[in-house]
Protein backbone atom coordinates (compact mmCIF):
# COMPACT_ATOMS: atom_id res chain seq x y z
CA UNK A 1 -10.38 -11.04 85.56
CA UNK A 2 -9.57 -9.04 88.78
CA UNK A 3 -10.67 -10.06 92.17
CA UNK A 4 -12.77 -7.55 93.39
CA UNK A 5 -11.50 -5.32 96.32
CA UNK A 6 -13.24 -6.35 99.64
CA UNK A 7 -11.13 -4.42 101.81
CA UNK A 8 -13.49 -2.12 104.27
CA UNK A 9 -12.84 1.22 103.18
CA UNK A 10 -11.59 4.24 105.63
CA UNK A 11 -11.34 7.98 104.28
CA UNK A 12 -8.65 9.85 106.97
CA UNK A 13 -8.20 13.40 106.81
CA UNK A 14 -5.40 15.96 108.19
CA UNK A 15 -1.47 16.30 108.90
CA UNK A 16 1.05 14.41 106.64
CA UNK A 17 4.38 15.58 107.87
CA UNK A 18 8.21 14.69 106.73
CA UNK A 19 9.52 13.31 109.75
CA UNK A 20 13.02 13.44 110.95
CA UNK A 21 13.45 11.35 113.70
CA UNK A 22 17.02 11.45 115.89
CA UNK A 23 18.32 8.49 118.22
CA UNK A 24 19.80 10.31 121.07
CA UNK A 25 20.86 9.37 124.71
CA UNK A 26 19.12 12.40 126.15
CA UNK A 27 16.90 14.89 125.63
CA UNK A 28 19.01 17.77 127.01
CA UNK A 29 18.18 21.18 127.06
CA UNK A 30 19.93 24.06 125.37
CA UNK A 31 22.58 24.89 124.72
CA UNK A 32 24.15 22.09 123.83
CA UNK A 33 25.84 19.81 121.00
CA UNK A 34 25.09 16.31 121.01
CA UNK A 35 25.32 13.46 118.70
CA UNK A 36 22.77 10.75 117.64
CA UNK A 37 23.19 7.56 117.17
CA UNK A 38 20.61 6.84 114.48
CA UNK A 39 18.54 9.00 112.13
CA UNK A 40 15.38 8.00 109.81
CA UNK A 41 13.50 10.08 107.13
CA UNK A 42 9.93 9.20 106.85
CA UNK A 43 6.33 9.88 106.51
CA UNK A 44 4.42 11.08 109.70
CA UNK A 45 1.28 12.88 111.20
CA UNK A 46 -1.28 12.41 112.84
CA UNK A 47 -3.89 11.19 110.24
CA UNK A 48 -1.30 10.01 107.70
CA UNK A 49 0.36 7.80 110.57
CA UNK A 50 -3.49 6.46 111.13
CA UNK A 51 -3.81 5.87 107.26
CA UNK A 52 -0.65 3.61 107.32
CA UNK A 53 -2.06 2.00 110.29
CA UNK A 54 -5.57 0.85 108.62
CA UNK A 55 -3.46 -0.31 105.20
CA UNK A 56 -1.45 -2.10 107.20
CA UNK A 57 -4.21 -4.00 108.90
CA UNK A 58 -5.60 -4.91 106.44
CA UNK A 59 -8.40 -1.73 105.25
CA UNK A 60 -8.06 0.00 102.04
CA UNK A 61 -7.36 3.99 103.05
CA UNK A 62 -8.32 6.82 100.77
CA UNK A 63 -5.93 9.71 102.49
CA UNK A 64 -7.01 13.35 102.61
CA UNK A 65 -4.06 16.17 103.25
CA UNK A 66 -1.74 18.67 101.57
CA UNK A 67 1.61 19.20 101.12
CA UNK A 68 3.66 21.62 99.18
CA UNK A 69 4.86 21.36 95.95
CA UNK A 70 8.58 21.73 97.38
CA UNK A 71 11.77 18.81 98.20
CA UNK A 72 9.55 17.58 100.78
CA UNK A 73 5.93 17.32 99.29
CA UNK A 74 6.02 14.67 96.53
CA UNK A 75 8.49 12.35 98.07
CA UNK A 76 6.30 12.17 100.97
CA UNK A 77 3.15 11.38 99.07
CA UNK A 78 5.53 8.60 97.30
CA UNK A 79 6.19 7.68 101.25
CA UNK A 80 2.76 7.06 102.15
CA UNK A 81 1.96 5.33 98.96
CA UNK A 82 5.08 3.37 99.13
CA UNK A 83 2.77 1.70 102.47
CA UNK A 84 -0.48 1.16 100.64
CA UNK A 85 -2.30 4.36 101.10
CA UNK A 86 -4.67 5.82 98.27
CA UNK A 87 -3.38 9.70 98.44
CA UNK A 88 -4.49 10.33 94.20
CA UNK A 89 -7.09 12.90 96.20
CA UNK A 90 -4.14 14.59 98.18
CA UNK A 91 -3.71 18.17 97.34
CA UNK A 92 -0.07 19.76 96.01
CA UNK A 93 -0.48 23.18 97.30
CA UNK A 94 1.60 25.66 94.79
CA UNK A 95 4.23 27.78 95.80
CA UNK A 96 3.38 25.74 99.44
CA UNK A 97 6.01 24.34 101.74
CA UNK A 98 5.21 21.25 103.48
CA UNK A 99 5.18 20.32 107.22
CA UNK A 100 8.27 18.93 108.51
CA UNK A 101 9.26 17.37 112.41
CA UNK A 102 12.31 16.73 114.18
CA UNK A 103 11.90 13.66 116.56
CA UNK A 104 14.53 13.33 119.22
CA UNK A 105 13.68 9.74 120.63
CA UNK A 106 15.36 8.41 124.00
CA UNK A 107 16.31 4.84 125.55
CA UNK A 108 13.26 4.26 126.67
CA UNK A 109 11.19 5.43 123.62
CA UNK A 110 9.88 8.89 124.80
CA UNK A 111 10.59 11.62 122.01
CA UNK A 112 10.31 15.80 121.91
CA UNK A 113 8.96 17.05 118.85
CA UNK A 114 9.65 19.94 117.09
CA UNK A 115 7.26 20.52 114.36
CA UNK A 116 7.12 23.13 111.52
CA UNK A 117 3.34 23.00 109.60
CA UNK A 118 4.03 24.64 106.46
CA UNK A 119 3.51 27.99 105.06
CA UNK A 120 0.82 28.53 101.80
CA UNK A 121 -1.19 24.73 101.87
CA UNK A 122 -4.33 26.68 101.96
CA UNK A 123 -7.83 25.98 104.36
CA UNK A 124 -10.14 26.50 101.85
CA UNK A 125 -11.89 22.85 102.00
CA UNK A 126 -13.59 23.05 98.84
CA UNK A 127 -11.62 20.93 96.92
CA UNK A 128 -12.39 17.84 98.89
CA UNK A 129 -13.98 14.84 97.11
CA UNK A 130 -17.00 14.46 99.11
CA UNK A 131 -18.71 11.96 97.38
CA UNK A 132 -15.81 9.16 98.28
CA UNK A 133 -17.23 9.21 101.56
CA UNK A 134 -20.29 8.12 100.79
CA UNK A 135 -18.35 4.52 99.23
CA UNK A 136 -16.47 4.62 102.86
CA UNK A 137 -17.51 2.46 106.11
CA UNK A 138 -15.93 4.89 108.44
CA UNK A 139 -14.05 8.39 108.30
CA UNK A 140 -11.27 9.64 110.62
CA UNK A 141 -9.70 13.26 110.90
CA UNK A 142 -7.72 14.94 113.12
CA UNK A 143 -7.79 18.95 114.26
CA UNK A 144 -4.64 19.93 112.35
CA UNK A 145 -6.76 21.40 109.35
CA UNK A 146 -10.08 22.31 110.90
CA UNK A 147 -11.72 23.54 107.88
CA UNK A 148 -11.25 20.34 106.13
CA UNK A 149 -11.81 18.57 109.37
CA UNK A 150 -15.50 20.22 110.00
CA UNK A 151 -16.39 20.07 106.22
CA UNK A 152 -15.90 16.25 105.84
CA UNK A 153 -17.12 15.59 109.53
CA UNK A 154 -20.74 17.35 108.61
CA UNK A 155 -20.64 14.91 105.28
CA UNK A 156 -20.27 11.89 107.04
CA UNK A 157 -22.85 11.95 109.63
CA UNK A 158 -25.44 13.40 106.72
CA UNK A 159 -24.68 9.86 104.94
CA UNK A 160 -24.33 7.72 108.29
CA UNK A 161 -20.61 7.37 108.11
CA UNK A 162 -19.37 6.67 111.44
CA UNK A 163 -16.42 8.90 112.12
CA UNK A 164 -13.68 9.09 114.18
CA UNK A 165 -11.26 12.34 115.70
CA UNK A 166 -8.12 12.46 116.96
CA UNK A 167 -8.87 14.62 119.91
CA UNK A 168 -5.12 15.88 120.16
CA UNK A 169 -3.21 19.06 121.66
CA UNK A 170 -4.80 21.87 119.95
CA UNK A 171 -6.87 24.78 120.21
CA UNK A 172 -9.41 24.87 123.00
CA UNK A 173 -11.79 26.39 120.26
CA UNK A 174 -11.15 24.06 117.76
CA UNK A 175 -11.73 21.33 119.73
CA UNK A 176 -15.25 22.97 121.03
CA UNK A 177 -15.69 23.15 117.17
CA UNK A 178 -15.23 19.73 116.05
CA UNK A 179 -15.58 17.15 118.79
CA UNK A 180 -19.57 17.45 118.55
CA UNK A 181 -19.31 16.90 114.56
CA UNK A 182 -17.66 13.44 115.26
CA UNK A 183 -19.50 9.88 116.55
CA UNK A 184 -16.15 8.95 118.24
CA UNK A 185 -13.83 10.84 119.78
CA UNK A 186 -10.77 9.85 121.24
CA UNK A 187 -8.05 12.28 122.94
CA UNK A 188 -4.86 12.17 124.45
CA UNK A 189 -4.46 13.77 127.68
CA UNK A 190 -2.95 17.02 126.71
CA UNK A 191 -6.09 16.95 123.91
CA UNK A 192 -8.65 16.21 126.97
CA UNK A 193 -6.71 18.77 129.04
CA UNK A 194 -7.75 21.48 125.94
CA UNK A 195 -10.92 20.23 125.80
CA UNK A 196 -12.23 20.24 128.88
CA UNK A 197 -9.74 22.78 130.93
CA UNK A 198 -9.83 21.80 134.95
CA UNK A 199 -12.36 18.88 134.62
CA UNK A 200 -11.48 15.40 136.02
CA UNK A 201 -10.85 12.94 132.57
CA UNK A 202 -14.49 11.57 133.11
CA UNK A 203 -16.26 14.86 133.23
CA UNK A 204 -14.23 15.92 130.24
CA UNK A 205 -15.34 12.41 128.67
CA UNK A 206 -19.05 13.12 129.69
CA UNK A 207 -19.04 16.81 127.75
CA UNK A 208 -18.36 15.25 124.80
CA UNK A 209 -21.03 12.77 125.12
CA UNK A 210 -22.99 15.33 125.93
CA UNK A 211 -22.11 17.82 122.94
CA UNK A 212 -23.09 14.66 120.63
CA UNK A 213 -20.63 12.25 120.71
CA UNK A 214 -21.35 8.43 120.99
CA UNK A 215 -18.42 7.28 122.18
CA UNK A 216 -15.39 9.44 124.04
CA UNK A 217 -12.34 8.16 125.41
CA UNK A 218 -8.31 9.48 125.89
CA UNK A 219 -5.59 7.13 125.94
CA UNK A 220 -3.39 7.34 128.78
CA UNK A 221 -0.08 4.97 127.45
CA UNK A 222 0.34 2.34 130.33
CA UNK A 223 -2.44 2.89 132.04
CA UNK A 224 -4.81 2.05 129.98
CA UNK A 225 -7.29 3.99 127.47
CA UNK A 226 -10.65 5.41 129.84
CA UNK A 227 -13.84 5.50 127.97
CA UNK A 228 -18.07 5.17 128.04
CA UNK A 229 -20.43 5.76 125.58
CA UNK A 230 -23.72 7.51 125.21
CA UNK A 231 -25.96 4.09 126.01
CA UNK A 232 -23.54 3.53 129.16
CA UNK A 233 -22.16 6.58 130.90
CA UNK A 234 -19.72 4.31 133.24
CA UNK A 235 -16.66 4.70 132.50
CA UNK A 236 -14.19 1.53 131.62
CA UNK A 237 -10.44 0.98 130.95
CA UNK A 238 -9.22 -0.84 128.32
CA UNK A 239 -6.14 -2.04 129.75
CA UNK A 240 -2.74 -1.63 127.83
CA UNK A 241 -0.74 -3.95 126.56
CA UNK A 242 2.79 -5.45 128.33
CA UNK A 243 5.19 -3.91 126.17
CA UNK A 244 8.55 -3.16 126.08
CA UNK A 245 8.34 0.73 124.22
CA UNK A 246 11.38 1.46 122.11
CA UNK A 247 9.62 4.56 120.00
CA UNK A 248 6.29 5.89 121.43
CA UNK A 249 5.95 8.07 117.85
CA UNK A 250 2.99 7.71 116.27
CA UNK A 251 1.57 5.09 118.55
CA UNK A 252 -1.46 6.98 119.62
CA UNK A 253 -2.00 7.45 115.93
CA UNK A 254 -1.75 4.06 115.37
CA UNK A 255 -4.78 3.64 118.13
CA UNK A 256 -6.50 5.71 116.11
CA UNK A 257 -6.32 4.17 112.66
CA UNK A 258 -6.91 1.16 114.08
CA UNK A 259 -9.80 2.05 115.87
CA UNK A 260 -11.21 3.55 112.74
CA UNK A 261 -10.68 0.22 110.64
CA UNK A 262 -12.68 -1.16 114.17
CA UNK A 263 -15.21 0.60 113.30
CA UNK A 264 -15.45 0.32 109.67
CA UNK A 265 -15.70 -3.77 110.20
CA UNK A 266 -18.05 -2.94 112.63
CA UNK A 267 -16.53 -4.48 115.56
CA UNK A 268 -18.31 -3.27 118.87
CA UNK A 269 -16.81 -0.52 120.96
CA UNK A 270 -14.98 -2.74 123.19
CA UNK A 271 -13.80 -4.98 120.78
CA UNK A 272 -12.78 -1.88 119.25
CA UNK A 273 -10.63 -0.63 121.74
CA UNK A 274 -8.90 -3.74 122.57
CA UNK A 275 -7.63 -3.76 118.75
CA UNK A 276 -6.61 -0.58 119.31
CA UNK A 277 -4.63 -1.19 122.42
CA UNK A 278 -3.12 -3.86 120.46
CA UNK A 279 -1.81 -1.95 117.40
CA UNK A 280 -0.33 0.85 119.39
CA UNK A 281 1.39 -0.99 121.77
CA UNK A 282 3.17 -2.74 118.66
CA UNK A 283 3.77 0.67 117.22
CA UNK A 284 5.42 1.78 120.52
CA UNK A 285 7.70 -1.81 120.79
CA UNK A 286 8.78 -1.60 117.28
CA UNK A 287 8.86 1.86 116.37
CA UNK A 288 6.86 0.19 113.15
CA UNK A 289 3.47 -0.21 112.07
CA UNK A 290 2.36 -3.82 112.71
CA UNK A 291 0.68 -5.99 110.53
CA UNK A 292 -2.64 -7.47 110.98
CA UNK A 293 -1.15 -10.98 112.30
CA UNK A 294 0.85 -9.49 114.66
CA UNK A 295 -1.58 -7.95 116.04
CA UNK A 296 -3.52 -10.68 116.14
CA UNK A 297 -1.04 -12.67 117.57
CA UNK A 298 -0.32 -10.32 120.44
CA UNK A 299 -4.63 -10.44 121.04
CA UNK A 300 -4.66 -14.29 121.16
CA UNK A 301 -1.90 -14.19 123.87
């Protein structure tokens, strides 16, 4: 008889991406020929990094996206699955060809993307399996496929999902769109920047709050991730953690997931983002997604 499955279960939603990721010595601008002195093919995004993230910490993670049904669509389903994530409710767009990145990373971890989102994957959000959120303890998306994004957003607060957006670079509009749809929304600074154009971090924290959000907050690498909540407008910073970055990639998405699994096991918000903190900074050390000891580990310490 099988043990039943008591992992907390998180639903993300958005970009999976086939991510080509260059060791260089510099980042130099064109033109120019340079060499690299590693390369790695992998699965990326912003919600499918996240969905790695919670499997490896220990959730279960039903993932939402599309790819085409080109070279780079099924092997990077097979990718994600490969690290634990549920995508049987993915969508193979026909006649679709999936997003792809370059990633040139640097000595000291920082990278320049260069991404390509696909031609033909479609907006239309009907085909979404709804009702799977309503088995879910929390719900994360990011703005990469807004449709999708808004539809499944709406569904969870309906059913008292708490949910979760990755408040990244994108359109102002979007973002004016979406943010009050979520319970928890957490930007980079760029993201904050579109947000809230010319208002201090806190203000732009504040109009989120005050467009419906419980909790807002944008992560700002070493110094720390700034947020409040609805019940306590004061801001606090959740300090980062001493690390040595090797590959920043994906660790914001990382923060994300984790966060989301936070919130799924109901940790409080602070608790929350300290987790958080955790898992990125591992993600930025390693250029990996760490495990739940290790994080852990690195909390204890």
């Amino acid at each position: 008889m099988n043990e039943p499955d008591l992992r907390p279960i998180v639903v993300c939603l958005g970009s999976v991406v086939m991510d080509h990721t260059f060791l260089v010595q510099d980042i130099v601008q064109p033109p120019s020929k340079n060499r690299a002195s590693g390369y790695s093919l992998g699965a990326g995004g912003l919600a499918a990094n996240a969905a790695v993230g919670v499997a490896r910490l220990g959730g279960h993670c039903i993932f939402w996206g599309r790819v085409g049904d080109d070279l780079n669509g099924p092997p990077l389903l097979e990718a994600l699955a490969a690290q634990g994530v549920d995508v049987a409710h993915c969508h193979l767009a026909a006649n679709a060809r999936t997003p792809v990145s370059a990633v040139l990373v640097d000595p000291v971890g920082e990278r320049s993307i260069y991404s390509y989102r696909g031609d033909n994957l479609g907006t239309d959000p009907d085909w979404l399996p709804l009702h799977l959120l309503e088995t879910a303890q929390s719900f994360l998306c990011d703005p990469r496929w807004a449709e999708g994004s808004a539809r499944a957003l709406d569904h969870a607060r309906l059913h008292g999902i708490p949910s979760v957006i990755d408040g990244e670079k994108s359109e102002t509009r979007l973002l004016l769109d979406l943010i009050p749809r979520a319970d928890h929304a957490i930007f980079s600074e760029p993201g904050l920047t579109n947000y809230a154009p010319g208002a201090r971090p806190v203000e732009g924290l504040r109009k989120a709050i005050a467009a419906g959000c419980r909790t807002a907050a944008v992560t700002r690498g070493e110094k720390g991730t700034l947020w409040l909540t609805a019940e306590d407008p004061e801001p606090r910073i959740t300090p980062a953690f001493r690390v040595q970055a090797t590959n920043t990639t994906g660790a914001g998405d990382v923060f994300h997931g984790a966060y989301a699994l936070a919130m799924a096991e109901r940790q409080s918000v602070a608790e929350a983002m300290r987790f958080a903190s955790a898992a990125g900074g591992l993600r930025a050390r390693d250029g990996a997604t760490p495990s739940r000891a290790m994080v852990e580990e690195l909390l204890r310490g």
